[in-house]
N, C-alpha and C. Protein backbone atom coordinates (compact mmCIF):
# COMPACT_ATOMS: atom_id res chain seq x y z
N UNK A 1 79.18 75.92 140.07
CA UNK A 1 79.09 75.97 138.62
C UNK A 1 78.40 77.24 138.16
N UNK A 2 77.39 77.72 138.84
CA UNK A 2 76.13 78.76 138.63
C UNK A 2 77.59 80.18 138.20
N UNK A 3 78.24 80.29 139.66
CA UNK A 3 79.52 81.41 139.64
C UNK A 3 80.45 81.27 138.44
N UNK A 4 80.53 80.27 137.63
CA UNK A 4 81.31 80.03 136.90
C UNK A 4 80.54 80.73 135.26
N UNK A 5 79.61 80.68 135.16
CA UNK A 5 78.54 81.08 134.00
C UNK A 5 78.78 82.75 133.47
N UNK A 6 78.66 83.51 134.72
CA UNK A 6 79.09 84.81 133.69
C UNK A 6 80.40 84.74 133.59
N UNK A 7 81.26 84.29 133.55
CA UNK A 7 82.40 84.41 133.20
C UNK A 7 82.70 83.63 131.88
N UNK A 8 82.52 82.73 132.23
CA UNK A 8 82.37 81.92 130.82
C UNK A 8 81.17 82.93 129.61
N UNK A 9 80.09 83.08 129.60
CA UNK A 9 79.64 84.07 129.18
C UNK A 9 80.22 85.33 128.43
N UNK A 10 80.69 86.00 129.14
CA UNK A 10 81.66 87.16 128.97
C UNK A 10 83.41 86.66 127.78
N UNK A 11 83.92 85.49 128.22
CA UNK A 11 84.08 85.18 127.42
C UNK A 11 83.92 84.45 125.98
N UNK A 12 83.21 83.97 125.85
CA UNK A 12 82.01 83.51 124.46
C UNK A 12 81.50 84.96 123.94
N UNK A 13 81.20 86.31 124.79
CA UNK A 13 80.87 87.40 124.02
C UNK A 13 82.30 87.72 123.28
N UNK A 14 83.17 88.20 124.30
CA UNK A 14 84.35 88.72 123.78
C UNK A 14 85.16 87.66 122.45
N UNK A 15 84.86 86.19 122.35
CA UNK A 15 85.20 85.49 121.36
C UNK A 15 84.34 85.85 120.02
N UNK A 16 82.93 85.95 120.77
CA UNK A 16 82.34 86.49 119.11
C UNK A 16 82.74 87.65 118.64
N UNK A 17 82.78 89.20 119.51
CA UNK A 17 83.26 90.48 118.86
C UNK A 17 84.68 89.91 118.19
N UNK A 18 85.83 89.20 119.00
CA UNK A 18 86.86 89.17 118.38
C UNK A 18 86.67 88.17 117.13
N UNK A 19 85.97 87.37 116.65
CA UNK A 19 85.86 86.59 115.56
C UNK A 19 85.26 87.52 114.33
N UNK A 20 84.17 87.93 114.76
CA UNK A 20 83.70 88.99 113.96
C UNK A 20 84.52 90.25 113.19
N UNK A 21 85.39 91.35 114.53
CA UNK A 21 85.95 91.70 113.87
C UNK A 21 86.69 91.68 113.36
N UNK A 22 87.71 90.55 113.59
CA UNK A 22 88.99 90.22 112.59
C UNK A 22 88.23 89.93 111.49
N UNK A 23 87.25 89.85 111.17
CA UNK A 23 86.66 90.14 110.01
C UNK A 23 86.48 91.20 108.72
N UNK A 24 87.23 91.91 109.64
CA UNK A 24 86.99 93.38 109.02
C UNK A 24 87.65 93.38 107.65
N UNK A 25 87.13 94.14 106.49
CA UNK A 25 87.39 93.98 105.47
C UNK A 25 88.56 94.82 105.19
N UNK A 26 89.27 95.61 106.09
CA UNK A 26 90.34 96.39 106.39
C UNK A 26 91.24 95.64 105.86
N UNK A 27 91.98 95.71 104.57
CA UNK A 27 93.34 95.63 103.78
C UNK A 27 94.14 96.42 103.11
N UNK A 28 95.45 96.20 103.28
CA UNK A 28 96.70 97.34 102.68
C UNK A 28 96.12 97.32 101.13
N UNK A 29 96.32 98.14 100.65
CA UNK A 29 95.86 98.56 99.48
C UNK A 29 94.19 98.66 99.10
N UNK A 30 93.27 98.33 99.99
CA UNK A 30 91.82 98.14 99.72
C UNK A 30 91.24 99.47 99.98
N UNK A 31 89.92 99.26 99.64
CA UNK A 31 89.27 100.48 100.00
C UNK A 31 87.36 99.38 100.34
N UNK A 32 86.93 99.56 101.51
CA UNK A 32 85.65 98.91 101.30
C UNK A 32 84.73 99.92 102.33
N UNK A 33 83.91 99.74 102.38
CA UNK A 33 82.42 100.08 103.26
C UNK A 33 82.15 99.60 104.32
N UNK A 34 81.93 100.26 105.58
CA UNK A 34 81.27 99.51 106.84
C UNK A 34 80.07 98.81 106.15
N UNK A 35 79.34 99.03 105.47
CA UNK A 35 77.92 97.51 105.57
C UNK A 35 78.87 96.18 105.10
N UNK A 36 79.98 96.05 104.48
CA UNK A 36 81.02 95.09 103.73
C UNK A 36 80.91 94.56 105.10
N UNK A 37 81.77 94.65 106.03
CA UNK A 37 82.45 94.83 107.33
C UNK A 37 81.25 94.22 108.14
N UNK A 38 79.57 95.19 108.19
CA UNK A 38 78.36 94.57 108.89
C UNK A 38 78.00 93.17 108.32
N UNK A 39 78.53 92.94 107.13
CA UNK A 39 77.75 91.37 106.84
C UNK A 39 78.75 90.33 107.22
N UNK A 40 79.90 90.69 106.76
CA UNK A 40 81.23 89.54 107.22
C UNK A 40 81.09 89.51 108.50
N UNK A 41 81.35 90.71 109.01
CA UNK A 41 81.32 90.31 110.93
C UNK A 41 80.20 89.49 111.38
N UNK A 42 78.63 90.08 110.85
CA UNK A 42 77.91 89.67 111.14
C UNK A 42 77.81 88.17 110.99
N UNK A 43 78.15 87.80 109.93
CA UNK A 43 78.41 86.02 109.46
C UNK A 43 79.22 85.17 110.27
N UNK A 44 80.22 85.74 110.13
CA UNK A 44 80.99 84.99 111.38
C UNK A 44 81.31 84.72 112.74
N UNK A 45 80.47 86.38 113.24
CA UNK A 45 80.10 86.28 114.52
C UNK A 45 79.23 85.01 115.16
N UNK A 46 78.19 85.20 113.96
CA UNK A 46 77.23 83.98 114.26
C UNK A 46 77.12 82.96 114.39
N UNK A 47 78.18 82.10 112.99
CA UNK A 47 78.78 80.99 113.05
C UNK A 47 79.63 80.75 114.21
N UNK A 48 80.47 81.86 114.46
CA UNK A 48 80.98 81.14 116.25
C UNK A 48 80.31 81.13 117.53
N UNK A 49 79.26 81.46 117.37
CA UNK A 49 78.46 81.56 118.36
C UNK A 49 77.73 79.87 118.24
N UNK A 50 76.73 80.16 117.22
CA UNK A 50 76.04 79.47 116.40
C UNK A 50 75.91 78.04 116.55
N UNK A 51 77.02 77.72 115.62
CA UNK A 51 77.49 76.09 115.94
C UNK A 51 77.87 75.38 116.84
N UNK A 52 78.92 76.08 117.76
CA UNK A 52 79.09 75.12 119.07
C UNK A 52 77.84 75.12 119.59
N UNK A 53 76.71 75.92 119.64
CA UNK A 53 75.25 75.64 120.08
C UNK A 53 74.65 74.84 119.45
N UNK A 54 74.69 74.49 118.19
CA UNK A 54 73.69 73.81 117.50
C UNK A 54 73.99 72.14 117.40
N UNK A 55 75.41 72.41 118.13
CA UNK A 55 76.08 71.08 118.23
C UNK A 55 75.39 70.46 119.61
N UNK A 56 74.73 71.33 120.73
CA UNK A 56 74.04 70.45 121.71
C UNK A 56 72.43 70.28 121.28
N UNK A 57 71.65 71.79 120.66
CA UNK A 57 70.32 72.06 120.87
C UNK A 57 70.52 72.41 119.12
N UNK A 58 69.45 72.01 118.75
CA UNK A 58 69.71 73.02 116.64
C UNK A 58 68.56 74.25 117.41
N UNK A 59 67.87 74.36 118.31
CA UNK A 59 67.01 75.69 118.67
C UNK A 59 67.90 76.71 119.72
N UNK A 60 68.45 76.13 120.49
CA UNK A 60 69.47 76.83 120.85
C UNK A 60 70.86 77.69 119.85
N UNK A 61 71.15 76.54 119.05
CA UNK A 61 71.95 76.83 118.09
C UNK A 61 71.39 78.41 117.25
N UNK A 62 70.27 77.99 116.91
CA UNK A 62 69.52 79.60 115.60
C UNK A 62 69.42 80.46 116.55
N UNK A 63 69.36 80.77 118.17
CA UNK A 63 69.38 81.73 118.83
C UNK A 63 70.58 82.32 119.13
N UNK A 64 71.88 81.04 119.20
CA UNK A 64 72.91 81.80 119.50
C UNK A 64 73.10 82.31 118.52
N UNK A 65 73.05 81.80 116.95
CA UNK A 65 73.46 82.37 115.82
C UNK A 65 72.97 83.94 115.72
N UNK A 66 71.89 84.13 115.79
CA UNK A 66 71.46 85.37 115.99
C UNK A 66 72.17 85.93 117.05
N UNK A 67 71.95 85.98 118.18
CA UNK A 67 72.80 86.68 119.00
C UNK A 67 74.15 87.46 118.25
N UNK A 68 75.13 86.00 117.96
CA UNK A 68 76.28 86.14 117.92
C UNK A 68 76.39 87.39 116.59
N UNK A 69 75.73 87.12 115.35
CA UNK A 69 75.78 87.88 114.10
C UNK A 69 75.12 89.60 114.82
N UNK A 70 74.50 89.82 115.42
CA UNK A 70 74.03 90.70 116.27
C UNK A 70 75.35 91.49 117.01
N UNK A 71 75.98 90.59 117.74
CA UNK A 71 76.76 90.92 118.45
C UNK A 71 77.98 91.94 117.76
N UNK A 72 78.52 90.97 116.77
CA UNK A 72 79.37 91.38 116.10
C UNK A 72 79.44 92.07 115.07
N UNK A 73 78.33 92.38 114.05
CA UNK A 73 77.81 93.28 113.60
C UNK A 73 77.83 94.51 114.05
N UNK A 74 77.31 94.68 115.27
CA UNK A 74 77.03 96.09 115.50
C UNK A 74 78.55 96.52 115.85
N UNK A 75 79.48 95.40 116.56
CA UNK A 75 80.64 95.76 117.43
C UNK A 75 81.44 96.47 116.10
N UNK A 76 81.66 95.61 115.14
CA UNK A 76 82.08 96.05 114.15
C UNK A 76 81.95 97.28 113.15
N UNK A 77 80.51 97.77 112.60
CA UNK A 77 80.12 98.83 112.33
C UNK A 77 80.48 100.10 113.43
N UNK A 78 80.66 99.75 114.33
CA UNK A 78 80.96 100.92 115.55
C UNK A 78 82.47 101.05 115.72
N UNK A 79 83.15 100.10 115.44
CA UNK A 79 84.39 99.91 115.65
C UNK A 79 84.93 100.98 114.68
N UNK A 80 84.32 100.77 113.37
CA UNK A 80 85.19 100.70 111.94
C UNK A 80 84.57 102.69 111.80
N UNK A 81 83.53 102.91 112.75
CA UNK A 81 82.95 104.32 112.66
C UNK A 81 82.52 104.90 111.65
N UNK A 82 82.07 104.21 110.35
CA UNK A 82 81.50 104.60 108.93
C UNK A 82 82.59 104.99 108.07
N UNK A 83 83.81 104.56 108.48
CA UNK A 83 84.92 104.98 107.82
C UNK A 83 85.52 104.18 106.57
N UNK A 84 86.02 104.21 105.54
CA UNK A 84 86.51 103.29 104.21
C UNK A 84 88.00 104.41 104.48
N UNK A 85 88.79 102.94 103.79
CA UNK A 85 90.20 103.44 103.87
C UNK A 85 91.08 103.01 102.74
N UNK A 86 91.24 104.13 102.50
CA UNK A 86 92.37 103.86 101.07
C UNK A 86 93.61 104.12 101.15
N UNK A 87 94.65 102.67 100.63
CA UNK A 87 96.16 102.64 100.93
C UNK A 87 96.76 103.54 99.32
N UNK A 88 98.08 103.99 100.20
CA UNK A 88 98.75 104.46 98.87
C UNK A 88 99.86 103.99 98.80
N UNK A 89 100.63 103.97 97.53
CA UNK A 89 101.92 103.59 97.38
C UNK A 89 103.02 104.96 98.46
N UNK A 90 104.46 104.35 98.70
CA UNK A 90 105.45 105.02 99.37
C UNK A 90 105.58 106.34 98.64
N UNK A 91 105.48 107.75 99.05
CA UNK A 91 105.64 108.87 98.26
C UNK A 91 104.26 109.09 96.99
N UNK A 92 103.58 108.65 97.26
CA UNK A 92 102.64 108.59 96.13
C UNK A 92 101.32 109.32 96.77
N UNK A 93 100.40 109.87 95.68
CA UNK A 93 99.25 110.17 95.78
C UNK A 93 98.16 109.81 94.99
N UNK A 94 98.71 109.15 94.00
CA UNK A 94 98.34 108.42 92.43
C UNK A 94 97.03 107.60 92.94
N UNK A 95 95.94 107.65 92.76
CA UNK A 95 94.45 106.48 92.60
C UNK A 95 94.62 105.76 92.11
N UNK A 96 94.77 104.73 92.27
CA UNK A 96 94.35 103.14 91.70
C UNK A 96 93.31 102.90 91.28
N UNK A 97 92.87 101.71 90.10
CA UNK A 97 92.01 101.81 89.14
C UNK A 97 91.14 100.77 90.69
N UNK A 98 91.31 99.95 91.60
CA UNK A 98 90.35 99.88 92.44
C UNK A 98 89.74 101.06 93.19
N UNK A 99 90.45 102.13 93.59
CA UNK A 99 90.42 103.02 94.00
C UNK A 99 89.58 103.98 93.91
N UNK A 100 89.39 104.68 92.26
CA UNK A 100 88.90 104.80 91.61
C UNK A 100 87.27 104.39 91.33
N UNK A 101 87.50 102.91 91.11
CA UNK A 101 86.03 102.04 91.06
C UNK A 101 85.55 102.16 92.59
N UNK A 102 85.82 102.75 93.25
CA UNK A 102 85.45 102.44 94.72
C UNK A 102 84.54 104.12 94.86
N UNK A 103 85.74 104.93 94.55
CA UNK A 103 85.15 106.88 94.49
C UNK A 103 83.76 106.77 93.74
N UNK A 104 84.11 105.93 92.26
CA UNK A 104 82.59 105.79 91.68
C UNK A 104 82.06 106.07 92.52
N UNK A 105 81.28 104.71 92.96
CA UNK A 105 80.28 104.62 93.89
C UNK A 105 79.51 105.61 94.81
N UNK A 106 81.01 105.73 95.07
CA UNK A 106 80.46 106.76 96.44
C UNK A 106 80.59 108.24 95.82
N UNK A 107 80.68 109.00 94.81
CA UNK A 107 79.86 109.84 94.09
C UNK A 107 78.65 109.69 93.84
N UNK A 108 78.47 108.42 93.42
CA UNK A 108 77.16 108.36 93.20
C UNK A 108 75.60 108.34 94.35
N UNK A 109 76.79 107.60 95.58
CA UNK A 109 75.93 108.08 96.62
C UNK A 109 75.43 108.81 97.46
N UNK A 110 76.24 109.88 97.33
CA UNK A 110 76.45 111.05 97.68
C UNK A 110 75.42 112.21 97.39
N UNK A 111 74.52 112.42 98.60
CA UNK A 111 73.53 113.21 97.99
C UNK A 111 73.31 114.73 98.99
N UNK A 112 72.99 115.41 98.28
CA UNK A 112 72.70 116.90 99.23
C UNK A 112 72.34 116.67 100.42
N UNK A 113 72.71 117.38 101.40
CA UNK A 113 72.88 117.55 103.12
C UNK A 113 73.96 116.43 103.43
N UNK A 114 74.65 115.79 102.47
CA UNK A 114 76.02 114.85 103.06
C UNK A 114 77.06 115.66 103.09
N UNK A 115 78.33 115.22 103.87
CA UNK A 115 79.34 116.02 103.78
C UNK A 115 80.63 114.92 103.76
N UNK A 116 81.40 114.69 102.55
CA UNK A 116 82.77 114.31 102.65
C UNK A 116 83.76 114.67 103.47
N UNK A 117 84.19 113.80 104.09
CA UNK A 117 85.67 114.14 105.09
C UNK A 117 86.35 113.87 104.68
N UNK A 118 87.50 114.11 104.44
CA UNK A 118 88.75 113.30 103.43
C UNK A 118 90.20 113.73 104.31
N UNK A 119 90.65 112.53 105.35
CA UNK A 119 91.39 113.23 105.91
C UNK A 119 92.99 112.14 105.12
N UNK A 120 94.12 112.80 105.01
CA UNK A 120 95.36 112.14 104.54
C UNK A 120 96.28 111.48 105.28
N UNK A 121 96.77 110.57 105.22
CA UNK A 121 97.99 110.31 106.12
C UNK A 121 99.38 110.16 106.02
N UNK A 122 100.58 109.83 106.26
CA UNK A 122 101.51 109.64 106.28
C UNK A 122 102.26 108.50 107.02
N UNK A 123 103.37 107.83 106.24
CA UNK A 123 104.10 106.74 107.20
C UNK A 123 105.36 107.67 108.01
N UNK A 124 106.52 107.32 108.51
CA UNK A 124 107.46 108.62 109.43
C UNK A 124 108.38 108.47 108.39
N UNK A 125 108.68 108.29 107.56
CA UNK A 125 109.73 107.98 106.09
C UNK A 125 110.12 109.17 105.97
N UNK A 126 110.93 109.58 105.77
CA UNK A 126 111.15 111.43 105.20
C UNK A 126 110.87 112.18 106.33
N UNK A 127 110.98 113.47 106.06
CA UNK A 127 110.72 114.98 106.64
C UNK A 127 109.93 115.41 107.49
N UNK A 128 109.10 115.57 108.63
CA UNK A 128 107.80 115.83 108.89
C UNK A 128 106.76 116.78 108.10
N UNK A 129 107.31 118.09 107.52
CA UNK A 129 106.77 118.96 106.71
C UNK A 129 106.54 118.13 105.09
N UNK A 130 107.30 117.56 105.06
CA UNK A 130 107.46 116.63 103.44
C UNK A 130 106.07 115.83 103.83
N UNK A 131 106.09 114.86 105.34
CA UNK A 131 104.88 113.93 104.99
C UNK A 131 103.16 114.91 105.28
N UNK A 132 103.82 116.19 105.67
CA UNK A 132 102.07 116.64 106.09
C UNK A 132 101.92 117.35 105.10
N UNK A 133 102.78 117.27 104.30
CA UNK A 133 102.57 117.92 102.70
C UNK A 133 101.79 117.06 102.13
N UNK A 134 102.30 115.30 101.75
CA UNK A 134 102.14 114.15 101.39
C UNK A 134 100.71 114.05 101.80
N UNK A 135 100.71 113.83 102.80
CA UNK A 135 99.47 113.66 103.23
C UNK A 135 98.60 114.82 102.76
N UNK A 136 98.13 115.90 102.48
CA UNK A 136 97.31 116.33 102.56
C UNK A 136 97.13 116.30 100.94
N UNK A 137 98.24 116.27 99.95
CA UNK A 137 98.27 115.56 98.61
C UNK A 137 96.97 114.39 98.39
N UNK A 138 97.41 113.46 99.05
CA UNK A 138 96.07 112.41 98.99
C UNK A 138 94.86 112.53 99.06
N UNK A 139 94.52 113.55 100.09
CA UNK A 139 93.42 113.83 100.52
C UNK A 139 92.83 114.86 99.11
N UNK A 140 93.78 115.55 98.64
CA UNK A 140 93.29 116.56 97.59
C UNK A 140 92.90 115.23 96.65
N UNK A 141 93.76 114.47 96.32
CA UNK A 141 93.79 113.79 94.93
C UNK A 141 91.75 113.48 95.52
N UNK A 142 91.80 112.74 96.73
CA UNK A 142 90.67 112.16 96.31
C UNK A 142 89.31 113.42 96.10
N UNK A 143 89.70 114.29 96.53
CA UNK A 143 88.75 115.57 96.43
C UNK A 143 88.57 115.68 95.19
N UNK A 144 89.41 115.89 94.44
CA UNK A 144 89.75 116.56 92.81
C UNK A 144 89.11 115.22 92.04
N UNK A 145 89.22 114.03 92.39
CA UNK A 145 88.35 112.71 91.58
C UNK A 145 86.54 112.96 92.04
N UNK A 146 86.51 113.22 93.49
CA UNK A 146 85.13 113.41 93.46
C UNK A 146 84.00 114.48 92.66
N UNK A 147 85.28 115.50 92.97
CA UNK A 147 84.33 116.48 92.22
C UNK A 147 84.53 116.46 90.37
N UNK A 148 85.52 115.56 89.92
CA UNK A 148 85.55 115.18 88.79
C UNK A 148 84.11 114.45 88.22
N UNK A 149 83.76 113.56 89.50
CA UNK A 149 82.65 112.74 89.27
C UNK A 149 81.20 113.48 89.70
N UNK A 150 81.15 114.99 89.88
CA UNK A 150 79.82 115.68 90.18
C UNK A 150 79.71 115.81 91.67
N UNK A 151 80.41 115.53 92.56
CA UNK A 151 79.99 115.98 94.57
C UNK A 151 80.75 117.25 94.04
N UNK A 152 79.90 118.06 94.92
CA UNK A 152 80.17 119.29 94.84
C UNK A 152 81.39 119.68 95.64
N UNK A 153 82.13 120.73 95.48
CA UNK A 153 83.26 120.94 96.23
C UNK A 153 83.17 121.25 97.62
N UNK A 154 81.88 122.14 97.99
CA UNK A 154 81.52 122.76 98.95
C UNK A 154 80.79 121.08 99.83
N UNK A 155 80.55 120.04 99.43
CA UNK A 155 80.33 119.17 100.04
C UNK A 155 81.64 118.02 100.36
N UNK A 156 82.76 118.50 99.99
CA UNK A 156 83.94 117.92 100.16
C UNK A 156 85.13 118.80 101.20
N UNK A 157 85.21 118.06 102.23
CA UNK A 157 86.06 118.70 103.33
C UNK A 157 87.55 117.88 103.48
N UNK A 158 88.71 118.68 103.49
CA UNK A 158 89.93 117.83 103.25
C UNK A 158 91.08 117.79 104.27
N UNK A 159 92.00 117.40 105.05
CA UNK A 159 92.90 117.64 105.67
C UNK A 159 93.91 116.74 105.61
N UNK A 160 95.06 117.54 106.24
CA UNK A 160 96.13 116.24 106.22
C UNK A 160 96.87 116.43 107.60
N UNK A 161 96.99 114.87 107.96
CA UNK A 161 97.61 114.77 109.34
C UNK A 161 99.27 114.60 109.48
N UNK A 162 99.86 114.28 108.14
CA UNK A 162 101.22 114.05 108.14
C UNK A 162 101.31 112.79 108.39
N UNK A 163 102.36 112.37 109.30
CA UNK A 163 103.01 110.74 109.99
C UNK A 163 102.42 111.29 111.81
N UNK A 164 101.44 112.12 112.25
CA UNK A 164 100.73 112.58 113.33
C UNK A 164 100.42 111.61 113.82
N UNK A 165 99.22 110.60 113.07
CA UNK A 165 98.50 110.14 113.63
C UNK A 165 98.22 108.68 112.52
N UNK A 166 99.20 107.69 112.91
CA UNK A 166 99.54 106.58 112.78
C UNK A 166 98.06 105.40 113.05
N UNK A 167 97.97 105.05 111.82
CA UNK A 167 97.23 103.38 112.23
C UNK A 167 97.41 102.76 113.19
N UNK A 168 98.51 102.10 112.94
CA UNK A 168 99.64 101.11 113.51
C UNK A 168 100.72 101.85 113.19
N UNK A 169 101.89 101.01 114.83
CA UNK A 169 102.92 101.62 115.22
C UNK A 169 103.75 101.77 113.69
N UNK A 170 104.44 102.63 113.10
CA UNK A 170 105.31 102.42 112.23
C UNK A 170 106.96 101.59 112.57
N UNK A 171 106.50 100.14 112.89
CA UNK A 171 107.62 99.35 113.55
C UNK A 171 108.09 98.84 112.29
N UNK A 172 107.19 98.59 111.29
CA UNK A 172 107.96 97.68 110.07
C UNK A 172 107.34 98.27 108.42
N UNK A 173 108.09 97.81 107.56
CA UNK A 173 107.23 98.24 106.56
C UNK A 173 106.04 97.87 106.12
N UNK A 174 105.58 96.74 106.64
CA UNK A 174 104.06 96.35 106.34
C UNK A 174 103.29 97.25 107.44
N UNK A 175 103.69 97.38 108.22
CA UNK A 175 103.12 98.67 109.22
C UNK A 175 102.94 99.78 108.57
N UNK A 176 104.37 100.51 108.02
CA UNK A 176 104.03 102.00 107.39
C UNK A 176 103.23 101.66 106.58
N UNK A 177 103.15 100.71 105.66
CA UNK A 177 102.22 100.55 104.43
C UNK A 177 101.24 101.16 104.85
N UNK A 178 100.43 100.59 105.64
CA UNK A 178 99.50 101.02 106.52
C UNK A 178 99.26 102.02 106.82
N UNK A 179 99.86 102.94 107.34
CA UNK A 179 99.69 104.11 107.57
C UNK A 179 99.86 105.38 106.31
N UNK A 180 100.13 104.75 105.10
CA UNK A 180 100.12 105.76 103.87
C UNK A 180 98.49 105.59 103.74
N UNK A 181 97.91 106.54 104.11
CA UNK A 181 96.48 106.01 103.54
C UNK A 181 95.60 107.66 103.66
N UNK A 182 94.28 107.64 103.27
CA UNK A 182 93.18 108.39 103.67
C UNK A 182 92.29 107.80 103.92
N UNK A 183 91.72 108.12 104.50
CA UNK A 183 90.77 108.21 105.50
C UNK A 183 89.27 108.66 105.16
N UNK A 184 88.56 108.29 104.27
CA UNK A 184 87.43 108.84 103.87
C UNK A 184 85.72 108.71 104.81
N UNK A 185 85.21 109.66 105.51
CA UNK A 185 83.87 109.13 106.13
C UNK A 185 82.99 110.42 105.33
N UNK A 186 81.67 109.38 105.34
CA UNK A 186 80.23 110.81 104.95
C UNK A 186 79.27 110.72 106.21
N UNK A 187 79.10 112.08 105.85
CA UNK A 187 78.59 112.75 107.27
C UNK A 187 77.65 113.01 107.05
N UNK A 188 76.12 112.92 107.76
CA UNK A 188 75.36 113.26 107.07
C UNK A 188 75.16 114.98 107.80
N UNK A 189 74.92 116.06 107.30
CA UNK A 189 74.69 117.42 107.78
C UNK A 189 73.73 118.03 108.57
């Protein structure tokens, strides 16, 4: 039985990272924050950890809970790499009024020695030169809203990858959806 424990183990970890991060606040059309991502994962990591423990021991139980929210938390914040991701419509570069409410913010948080990355993407739809055009469109749009909102330009860095470098496979259209997006992380300098 003793030989049987890290294995079992190892799986109960790998069940909490995977509970946790399917947590991820990662949706077609969304735009959110790794701490979003650190509290959901973290919540649910815990709860699956958590409860099947608290169902033999309730002191065992608040340790796995911790563990587990621990676990998946961090797996998640590391996973997601400080990155927020914004979907676009097919051929489009247009901000959405969530979109938008989202740039707020993060103008506002945005303070000297940070550095904006703003990289663009593309689904394989059209041309290759057409989508690394496309793509790098997006990436401007969100540049041209930030510095609308006061980040300085010189603290805003932009690129575009084209249909290069895919999310997910472009097998279906809820896939490409997916892959119309940018890519926004802050760096600190």
């Amino acid at each position: 039985m003793s030989k049987k424990l890290p294995g079992v183990s190892a799986l109960i970890l790998i069940f909490v990272f995977l509970t946790g991060c399917a947590s991820s606040g990662y949706q077609a059309g969304s735009a959110y924050k790794p701490s979003d991502d650190w509290s959901l994962c973290s919540a649910k990591g815990g709860l699956a950890l958590g409860l099947p423990a608290a169902a033999f021991d309730l002191a065992t139980g608040g340790v796995a809970f911790v563990a587990g929210a621990l676990i998946s938390g961090v797996a998640c914040a590391n996973a997601d790499n400080g990155m927020a991701v914004m979907q676009f419509d097919l051929d489009s570069s247009a901000l959405s009024k969530e979109q938008k409410d989202f740039l707020d913010k993060l103008a506002r948080d945005v303070k000297s020695g940070m550095m904006v990355d703003v990289t663009g993407h593309a689904c394989d739809l059209g041309e290759e030169a057409y989508n690394q055009a496309l793509s790098f469109k997006r990436a401007k749009a969100v540049k041209t809203y930030l510095k609308a909102k006061g980040v300085p330009a010189n603290q805003i860095k932009i690129s575009g990858k084209g249909e290069l470098s895919p999310r997910v496979a472009n097998s279906s259209e809820n896939n490409r959806s997916q892959n119309r997006r940018a890519e926004i992380r802050v760096i600190k300098r």
